[in-house]
Every structure is written in structure tokens, then in C-alpha cells.
N, C-alpha and C. Protein backbone atom coordinates (compact mmCIF):
# COMPACT_ATOMS: atom_id res chain seq x y z
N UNK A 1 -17.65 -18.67 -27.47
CA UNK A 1 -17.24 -17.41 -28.09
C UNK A 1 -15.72 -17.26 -27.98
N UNK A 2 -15.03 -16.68 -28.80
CA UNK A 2 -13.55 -16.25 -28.88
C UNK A 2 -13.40 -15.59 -27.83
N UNK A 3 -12.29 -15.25 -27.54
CA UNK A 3 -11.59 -14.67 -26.69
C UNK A 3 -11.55 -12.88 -27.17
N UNK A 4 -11.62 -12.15 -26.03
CA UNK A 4 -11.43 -10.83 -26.57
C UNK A 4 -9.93 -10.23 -25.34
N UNK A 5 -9.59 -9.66 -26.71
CA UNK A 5 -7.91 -9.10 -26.14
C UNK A 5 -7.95 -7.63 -26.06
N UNK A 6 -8.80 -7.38 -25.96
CA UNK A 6 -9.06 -5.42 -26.34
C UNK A 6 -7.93 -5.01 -24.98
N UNK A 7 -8.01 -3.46 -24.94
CA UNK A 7 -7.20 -2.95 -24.10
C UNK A 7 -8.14 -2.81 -23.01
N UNK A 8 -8.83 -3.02 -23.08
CA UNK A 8 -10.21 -3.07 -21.79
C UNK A 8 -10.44 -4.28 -21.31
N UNK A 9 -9.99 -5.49 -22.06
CA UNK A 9 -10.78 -6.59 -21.63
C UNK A 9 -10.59 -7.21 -20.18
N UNK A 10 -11.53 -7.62 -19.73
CA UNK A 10 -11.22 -7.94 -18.39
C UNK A 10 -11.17 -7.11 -17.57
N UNK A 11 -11.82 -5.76 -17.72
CA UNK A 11 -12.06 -5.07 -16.64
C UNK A 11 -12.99 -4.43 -15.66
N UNK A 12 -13.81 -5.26 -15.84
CA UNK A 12 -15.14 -5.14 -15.63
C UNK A 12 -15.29 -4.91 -13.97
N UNK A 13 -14.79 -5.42 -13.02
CA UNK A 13 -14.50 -4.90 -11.51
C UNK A 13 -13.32 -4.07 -11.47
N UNK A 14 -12.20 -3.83 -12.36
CA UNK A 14 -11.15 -3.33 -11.94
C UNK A 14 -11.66 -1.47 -12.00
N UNK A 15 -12.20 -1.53 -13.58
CA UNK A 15 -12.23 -0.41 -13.46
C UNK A 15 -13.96 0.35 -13.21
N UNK A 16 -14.53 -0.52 -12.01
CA UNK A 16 -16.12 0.01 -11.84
C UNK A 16 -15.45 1.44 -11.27
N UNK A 17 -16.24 1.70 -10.61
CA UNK A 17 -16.46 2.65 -9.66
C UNK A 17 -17.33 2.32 -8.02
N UNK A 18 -16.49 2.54 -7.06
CA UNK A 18 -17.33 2.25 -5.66
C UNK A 18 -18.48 2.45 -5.76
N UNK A 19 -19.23 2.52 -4.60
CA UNK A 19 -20.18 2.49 -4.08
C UNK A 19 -20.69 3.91 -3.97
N UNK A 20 -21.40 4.72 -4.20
CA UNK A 20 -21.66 5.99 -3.87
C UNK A 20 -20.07 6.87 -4.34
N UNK A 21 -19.88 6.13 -5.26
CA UNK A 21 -18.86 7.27 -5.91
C UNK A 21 -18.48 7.25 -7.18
N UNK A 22 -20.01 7.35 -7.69
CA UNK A 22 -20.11 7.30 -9.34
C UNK A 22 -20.89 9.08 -9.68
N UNK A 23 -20.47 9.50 -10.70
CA UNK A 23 -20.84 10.87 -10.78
C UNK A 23 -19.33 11.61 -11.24
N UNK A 24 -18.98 13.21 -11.96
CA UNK A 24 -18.32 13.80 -12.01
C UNK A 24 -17.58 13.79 -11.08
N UNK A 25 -15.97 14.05 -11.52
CA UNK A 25 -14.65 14.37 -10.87
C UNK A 25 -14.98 15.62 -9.91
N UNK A 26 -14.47 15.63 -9.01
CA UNK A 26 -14.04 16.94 -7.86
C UNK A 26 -13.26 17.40 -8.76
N UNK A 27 -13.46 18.73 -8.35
CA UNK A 27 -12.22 20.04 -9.12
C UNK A 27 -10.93 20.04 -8.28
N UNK A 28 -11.21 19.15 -7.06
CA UNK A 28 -10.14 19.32 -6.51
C UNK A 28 -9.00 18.05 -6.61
N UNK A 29 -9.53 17.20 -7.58
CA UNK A 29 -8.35 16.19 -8.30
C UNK A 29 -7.88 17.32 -9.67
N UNK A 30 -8.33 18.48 -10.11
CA UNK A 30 -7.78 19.09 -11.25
C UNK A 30 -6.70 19.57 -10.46
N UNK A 31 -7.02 20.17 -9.38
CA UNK A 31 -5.91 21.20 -8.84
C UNK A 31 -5.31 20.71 -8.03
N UNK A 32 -4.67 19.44 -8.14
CA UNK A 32 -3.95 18.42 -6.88
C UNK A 32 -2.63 19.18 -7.55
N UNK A 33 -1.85 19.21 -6.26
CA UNK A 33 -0.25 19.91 -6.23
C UNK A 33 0.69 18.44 -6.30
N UNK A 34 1.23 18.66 -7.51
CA UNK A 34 1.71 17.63 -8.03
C UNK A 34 3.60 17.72 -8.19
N UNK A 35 4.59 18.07 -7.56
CA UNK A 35 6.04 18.16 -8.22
C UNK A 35 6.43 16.77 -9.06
N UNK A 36 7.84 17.07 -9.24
CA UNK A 36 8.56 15.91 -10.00
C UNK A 36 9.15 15.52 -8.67
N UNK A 37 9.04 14.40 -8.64
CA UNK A 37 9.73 13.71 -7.91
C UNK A 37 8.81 12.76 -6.70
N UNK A 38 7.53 12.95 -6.67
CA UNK A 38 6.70 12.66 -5.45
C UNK A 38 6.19 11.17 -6.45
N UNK A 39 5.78 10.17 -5.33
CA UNK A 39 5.02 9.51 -5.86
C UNK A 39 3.81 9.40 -5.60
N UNK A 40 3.35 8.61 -7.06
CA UNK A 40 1.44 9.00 -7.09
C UNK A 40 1.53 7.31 -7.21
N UNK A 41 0.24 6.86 -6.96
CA UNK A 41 -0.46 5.81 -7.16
C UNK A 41 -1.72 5.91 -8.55
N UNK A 42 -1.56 5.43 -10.01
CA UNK A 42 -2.25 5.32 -10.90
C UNK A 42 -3.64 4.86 -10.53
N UNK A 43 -4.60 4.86 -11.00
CA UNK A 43 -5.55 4.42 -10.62
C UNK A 43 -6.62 5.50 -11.31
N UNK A 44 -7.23 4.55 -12.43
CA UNK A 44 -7.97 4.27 -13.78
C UNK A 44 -9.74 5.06 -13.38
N UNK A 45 -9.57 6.12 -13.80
CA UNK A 45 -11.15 6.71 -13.52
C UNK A 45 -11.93 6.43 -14.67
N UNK A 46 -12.71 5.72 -14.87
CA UNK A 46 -13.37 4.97 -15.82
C UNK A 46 -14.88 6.23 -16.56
N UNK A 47 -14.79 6.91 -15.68
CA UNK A 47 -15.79 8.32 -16.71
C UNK A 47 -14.85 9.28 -17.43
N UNK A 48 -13.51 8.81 -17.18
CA UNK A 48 -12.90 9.75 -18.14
C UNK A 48 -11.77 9.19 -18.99
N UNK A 49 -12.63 9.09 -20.23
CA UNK A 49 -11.96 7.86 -21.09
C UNK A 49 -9.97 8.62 -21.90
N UNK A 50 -10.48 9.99 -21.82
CA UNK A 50 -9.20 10.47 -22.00
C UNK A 50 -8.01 10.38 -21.57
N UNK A 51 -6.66 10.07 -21.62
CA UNK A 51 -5.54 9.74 -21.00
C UNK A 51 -5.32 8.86 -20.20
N UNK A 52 -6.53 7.82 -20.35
CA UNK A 52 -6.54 6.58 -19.61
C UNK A 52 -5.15 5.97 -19.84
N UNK A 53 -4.35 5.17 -18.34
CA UNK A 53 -3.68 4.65 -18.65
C UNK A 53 -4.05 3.01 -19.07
N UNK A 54 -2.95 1.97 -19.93
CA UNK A 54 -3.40 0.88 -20.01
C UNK A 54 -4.00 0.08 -18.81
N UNK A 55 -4.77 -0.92 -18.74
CA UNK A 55 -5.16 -1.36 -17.30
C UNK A 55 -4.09 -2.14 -16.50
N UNK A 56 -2.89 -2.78 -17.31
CA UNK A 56 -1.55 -2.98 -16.15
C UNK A 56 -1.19 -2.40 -15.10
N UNK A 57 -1.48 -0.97 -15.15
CA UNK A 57 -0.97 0.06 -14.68
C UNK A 57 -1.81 0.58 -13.78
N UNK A 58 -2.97 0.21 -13.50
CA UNK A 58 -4.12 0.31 -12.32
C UNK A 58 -3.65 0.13 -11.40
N UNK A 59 -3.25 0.65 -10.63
CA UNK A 59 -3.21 0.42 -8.88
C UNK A 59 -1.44 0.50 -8.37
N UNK A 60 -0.81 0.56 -9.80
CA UNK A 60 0.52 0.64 -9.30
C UNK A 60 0.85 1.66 -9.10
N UNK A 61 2.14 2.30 -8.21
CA UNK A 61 2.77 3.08 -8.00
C UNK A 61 4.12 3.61 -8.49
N UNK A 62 4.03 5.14 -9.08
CA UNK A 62 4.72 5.01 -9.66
C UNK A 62 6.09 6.52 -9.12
N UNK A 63 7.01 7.30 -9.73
CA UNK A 63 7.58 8.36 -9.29
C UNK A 63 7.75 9.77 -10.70
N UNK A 64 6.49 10.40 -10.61
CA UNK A 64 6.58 11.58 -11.44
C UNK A 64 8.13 12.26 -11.85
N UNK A 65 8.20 12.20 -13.40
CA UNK A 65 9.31 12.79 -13.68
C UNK A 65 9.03 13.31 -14.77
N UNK A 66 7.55 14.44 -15.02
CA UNK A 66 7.56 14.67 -16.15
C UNK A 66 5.98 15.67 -15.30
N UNK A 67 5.97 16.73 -16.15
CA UNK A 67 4.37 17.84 -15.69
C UNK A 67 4.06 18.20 -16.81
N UNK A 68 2.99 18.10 -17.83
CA UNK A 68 2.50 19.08 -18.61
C UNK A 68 1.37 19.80 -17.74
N UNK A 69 0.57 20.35 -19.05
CA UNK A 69 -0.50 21.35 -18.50
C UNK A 69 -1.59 20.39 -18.28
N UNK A 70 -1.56 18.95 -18.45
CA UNK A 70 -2.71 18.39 -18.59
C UNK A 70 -2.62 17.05 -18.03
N UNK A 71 -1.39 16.53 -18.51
CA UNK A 71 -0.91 14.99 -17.91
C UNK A 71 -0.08 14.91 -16.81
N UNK A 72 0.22 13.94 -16.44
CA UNK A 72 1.49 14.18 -15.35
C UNK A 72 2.36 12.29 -16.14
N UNK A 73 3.60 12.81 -16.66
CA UNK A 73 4.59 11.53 -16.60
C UNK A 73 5.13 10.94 -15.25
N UNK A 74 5.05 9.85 -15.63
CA UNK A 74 5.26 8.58 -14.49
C UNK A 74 6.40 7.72 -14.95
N UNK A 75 7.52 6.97 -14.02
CA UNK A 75 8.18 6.18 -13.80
C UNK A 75 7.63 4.89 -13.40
N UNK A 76 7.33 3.80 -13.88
CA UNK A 76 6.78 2.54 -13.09
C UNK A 76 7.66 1.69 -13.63
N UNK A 77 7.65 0.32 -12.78
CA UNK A 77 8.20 -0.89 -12.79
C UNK A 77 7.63 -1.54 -13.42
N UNK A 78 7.59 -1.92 -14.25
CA UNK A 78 7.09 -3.49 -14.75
C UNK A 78 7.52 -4.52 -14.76
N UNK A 79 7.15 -5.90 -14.84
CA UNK A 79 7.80 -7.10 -14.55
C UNK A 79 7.42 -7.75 -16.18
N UNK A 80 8.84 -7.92 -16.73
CA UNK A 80 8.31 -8.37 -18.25
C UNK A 80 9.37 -9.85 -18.19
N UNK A 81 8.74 -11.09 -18.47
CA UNK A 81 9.63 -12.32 -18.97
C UNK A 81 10.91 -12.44 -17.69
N UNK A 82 10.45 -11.85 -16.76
CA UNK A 82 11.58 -12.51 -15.63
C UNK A 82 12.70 -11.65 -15.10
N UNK A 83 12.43 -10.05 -15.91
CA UNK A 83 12.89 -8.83 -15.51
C UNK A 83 11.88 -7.79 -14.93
N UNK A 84 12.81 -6.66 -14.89
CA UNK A 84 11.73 -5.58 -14.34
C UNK A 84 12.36 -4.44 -15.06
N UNK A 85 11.63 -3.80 -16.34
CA UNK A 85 11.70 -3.04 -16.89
C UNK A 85 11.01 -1.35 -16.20
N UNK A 86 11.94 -0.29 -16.13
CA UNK A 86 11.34 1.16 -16.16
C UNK A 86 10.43 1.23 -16.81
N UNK A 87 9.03 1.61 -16.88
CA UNK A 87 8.31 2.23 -18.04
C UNK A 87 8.02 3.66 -17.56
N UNK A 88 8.38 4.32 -18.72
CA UNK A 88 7.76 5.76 -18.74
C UNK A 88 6.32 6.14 -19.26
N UNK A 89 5.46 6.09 -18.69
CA UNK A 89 3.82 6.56 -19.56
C UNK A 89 3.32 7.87 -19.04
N UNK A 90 2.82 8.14 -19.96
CA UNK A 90 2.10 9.93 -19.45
C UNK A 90 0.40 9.33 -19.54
N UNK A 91 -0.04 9.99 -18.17
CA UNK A 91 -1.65 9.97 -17.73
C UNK A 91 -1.87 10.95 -17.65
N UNK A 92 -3.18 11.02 -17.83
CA UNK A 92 -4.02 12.27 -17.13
C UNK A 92 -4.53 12.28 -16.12
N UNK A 93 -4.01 13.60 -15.55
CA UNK A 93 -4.50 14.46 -14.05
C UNK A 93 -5.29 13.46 -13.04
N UNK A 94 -6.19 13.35 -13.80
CA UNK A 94 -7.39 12.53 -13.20
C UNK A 94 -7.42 11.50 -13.13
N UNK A 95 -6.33 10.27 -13.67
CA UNK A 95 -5.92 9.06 -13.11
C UNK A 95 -5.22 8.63 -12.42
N UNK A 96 -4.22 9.74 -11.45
CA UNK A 96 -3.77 9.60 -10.59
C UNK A 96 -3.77 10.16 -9.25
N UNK A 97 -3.19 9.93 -7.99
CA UNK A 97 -3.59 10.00 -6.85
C UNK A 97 -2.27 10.30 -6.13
N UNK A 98 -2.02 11.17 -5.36
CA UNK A 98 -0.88 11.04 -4.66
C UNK A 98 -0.42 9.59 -3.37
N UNK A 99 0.09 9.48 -3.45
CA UNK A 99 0.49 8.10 -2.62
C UNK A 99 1.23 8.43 -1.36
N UNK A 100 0.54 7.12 -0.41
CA UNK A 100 0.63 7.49 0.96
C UNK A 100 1.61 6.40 0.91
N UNK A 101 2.41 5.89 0.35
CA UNK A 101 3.88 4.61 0.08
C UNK A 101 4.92 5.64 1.33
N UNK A 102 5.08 6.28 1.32
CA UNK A 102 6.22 7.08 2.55
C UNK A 102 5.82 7.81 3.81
N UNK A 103 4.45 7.79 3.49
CA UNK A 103 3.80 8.84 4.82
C UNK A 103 4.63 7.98 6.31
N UNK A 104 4.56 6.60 6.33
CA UNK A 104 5.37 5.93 7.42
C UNK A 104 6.57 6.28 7.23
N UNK A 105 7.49 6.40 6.64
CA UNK A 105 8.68 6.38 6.68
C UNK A 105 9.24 7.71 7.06
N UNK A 106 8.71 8.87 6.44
CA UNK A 106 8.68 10.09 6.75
C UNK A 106 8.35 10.67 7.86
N UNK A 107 7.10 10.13 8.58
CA UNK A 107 6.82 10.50 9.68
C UNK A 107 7.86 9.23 11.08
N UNK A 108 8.47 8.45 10.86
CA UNK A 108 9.71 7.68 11.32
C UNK A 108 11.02 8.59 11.34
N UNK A 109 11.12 9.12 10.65
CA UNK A 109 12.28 10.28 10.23
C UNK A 109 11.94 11.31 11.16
N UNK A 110 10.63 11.84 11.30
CA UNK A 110 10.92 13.24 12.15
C UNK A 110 10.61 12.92 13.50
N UNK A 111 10.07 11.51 13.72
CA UNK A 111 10.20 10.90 15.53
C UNK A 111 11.84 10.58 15.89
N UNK A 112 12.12 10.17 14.80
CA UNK A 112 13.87 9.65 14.55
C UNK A 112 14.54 10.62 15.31
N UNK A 113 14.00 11.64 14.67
CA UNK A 113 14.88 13.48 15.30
C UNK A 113 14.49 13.64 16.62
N UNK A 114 13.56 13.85 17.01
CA UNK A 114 13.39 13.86 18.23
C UNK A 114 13.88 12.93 19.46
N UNK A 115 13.88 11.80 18.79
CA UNK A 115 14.53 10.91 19.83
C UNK A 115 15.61 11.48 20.15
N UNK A 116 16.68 11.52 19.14
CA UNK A 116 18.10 11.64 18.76
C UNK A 116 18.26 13.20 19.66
N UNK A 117 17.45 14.54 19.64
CA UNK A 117 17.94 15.60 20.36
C UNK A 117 17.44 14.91 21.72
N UNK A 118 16.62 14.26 22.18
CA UNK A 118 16.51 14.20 23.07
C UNK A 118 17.56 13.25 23.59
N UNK A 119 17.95 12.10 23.14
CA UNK A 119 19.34 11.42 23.74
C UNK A 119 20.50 12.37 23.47
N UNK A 120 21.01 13.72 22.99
CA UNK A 120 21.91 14.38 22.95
C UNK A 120 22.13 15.03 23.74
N UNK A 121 20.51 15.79 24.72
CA UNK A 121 20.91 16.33 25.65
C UNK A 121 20.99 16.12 26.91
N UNK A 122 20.22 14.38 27.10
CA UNK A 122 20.49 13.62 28.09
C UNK A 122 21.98 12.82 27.91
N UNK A 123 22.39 12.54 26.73
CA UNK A 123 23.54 11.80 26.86
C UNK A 123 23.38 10.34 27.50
N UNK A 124 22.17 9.62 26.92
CA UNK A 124 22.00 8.08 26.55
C UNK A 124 22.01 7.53 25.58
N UNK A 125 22.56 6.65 25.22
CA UNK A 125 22.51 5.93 24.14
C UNK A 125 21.12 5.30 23.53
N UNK A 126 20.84 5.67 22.38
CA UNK A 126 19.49 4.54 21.89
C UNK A 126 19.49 4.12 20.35
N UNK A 127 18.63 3.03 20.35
CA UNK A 127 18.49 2.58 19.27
C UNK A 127 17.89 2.61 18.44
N UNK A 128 17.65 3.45 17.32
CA UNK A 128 16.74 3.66 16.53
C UNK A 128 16.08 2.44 15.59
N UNK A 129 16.90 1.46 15.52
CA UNK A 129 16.36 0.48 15.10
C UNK A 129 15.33 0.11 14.63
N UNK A 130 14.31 -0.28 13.85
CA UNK A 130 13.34 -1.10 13.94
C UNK A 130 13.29 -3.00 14.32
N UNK A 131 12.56 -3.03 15.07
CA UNK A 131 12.83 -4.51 15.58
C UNK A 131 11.29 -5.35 15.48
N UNK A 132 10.97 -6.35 15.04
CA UNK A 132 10.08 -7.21 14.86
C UNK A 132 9.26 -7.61 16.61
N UNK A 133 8.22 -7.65 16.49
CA UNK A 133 7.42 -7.61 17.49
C UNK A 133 8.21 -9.26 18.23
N UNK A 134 8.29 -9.10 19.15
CA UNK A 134 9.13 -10.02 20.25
C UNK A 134 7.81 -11.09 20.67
N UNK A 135 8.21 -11.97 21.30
CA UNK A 135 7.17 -13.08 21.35
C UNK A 135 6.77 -13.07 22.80
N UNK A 136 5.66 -13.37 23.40
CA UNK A 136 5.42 -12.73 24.76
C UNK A 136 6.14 -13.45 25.94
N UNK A 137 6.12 -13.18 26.77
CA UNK A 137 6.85 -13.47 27.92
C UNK A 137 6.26 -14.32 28.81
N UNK A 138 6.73 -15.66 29.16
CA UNK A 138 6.34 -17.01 29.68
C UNK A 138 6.00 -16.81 30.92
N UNK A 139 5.03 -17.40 31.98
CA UNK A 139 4.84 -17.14 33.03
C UNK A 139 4.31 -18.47 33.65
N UNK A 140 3.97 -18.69 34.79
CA UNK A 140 3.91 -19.79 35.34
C UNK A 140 2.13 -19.74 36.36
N UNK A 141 1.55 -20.42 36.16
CA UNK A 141 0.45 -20.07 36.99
C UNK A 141 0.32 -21.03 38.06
N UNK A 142 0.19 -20.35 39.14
CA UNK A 142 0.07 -21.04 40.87
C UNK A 142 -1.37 -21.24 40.80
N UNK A 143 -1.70 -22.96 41.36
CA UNK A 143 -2.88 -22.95 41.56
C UNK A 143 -3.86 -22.02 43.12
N UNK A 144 -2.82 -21.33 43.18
CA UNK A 144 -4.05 -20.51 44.81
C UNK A 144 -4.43 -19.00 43.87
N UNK A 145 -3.86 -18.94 42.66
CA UNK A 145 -4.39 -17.61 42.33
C UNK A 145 -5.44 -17.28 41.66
N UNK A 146 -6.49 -18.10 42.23
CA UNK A 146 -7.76 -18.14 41.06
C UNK A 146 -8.04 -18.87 39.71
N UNK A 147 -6.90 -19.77 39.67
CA UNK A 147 -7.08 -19.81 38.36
C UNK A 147 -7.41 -21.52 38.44
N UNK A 148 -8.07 -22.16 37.55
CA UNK A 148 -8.54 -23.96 38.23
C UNK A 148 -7.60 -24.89 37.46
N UNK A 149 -6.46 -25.31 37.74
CA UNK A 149 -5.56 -26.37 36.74
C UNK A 149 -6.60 -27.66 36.02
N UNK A 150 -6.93 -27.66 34.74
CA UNK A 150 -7.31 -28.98 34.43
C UNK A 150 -6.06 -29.81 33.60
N UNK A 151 -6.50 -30.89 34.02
CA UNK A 151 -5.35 -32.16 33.09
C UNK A 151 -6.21 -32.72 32.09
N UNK A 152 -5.64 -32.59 30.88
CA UNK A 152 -6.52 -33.34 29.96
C UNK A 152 -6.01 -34.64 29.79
N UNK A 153 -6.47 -35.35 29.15
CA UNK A 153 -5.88 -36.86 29.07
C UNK A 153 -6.84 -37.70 27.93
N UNK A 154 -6.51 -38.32 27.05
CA UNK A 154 -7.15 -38.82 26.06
C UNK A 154 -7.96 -39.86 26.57
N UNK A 155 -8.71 -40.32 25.89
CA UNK A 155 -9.50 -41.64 26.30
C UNK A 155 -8.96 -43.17 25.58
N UNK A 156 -9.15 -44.05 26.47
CA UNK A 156 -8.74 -45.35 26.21
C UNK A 156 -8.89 -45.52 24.79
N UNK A 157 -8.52 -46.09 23.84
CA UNK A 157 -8.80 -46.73 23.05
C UNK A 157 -10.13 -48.38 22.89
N UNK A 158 -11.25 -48.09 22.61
CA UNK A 158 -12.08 -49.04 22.62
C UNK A 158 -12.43 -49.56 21.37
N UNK A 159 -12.22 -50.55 21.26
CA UNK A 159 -13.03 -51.15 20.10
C UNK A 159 -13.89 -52.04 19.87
N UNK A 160 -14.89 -51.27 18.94
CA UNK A 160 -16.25 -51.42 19.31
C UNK A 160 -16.74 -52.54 18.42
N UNK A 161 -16.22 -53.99 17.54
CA UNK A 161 -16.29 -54.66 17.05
C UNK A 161 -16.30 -55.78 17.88
């Protein structure tokens, strides 16, 4: 059979629906508090064929710069021929999700503060840094501390011809 190029094609796991979460939208994805400027994560509700975005656009993340009464406009990246083009697309309400992309970074920022008054009113220096997990620390084991030293050692070479 030919090939099919539809705007759907190939989406047959992308856009199912989980496990025990097939059935009508919550009212409370209508009334999600949405500004300009926050980012949402797209992501394709397949019972509601209206304002579907294309399926490229499934799962990416994008930065609202646009509210109607019905859609919400999006900023996304795309990667076209070896660039990365802005795209602007407008979805509906119900295909997108607010995104947890900063909840770390944000909540880093207000430990950040606290550190910082707290070295201000002790008057120590620290490093806010982030630093890569360090590699563990070498130690030496004495054979009286419980522990049984074995030596391994290969076996002769025999040949059995």
C-alpha cells in the first residue's frame, strides 16, 4: 500500500490516550490560569479534534505570547534544514498544559535567597554555584576489620589438543 502523509499519520501511540484516562476533559483544564509569558507544554488531546495542534508540536514546549477567549498563542522552536526557526501557532485551551521546565530553577532562586541572608548576617562567604556530583572518596581496607582480602589470579593456560 502507498504511503499516507495526512496530518495525522503516524499517530497512532502519540496521540492515544493513557490508561484510565479516556473520557471527557475536566473543567478544570477550561479554567487553567494562563498569562503571557509562562510556559506551557503542548500536548495533543485526541477527543477534541478542535484547535488541534499539528502533531510536530506534541510534547514540545513552548512560551505564551498571545490569549484569546478560546485559544492560547504559543512561541516554539522548531528545527527546520539545520536551523531553528520561531514558530508562532495558536491551540486550544485544551491542548495545553502548564509546564514544570522552571519549577527547579525557581525554587533554586528562592533557596539562593536564603542562603545569601543567611551568609550576610553571619558574614561567610559561599558559593552558590552548582557543581557536578564529585566522585567518591578512596579508602583503604585493613585486613583485621572484618573484611576477608581475596586475590584473584587467572588460570594457567591449558591446551587441550
Amino acid at each position: 500500500m502507498p504511503h499516507s502523509f495526512g496530518t495525522r499519520a503516524r499517530t497512532r501511540d502519540m496521540f492515544s490516550k493513557k490508561f484510565r484516562q479516556h473520557g471527557p476533559i475536566k473543567l478544570s483544564q477550561y479554567l487553567m490560569a494562563i498569562k503571557v509569558g509562562d510556559y506551557v507544554d503542548i500536548f495533543a488531546d485526541s477527543s477534541i479534534h478542535k484547535g488541534m495542534p499539528y502533531k510536530h508540536y506534541h510534547g514540545r514546549t513552548g512560551i505564551v505570547f498571545n490569549l484569546t477567549k478560546a485559544s492560547v498563542g504559543i512561541r516554539v522552536n522548531k528545527y527546520v534544514n539545520g536551523r531553528i526557526i520561531e514558530k508562532r501557532i495558536h491551540v486550544r485551551i485544551e491542548h495545553v498544559r502548564k509546564s514544570k521546565c522552571q519549577k527547579e530553577i525557581l525554587s533554586r532562586i528562592v533557596e539562593n535567597e536564603k542562603i545569601k541572608a543567611e551568609a550576610a548576617k553571619t558574614g561567610v562567604k559561599v558559593n552558590l554555584k552548582r557543581t557536578p556530583a564529585l566522585p567518591k572518596a578512596g579508602y583503604f581496607i585493613k585486613p583485621g576489620d572484618g573484611a576477608e582480602l581475596t586475590t584473584i589470579q587467572p588460570l594457567p593456560f591449558s591446551d587441550l589438543l
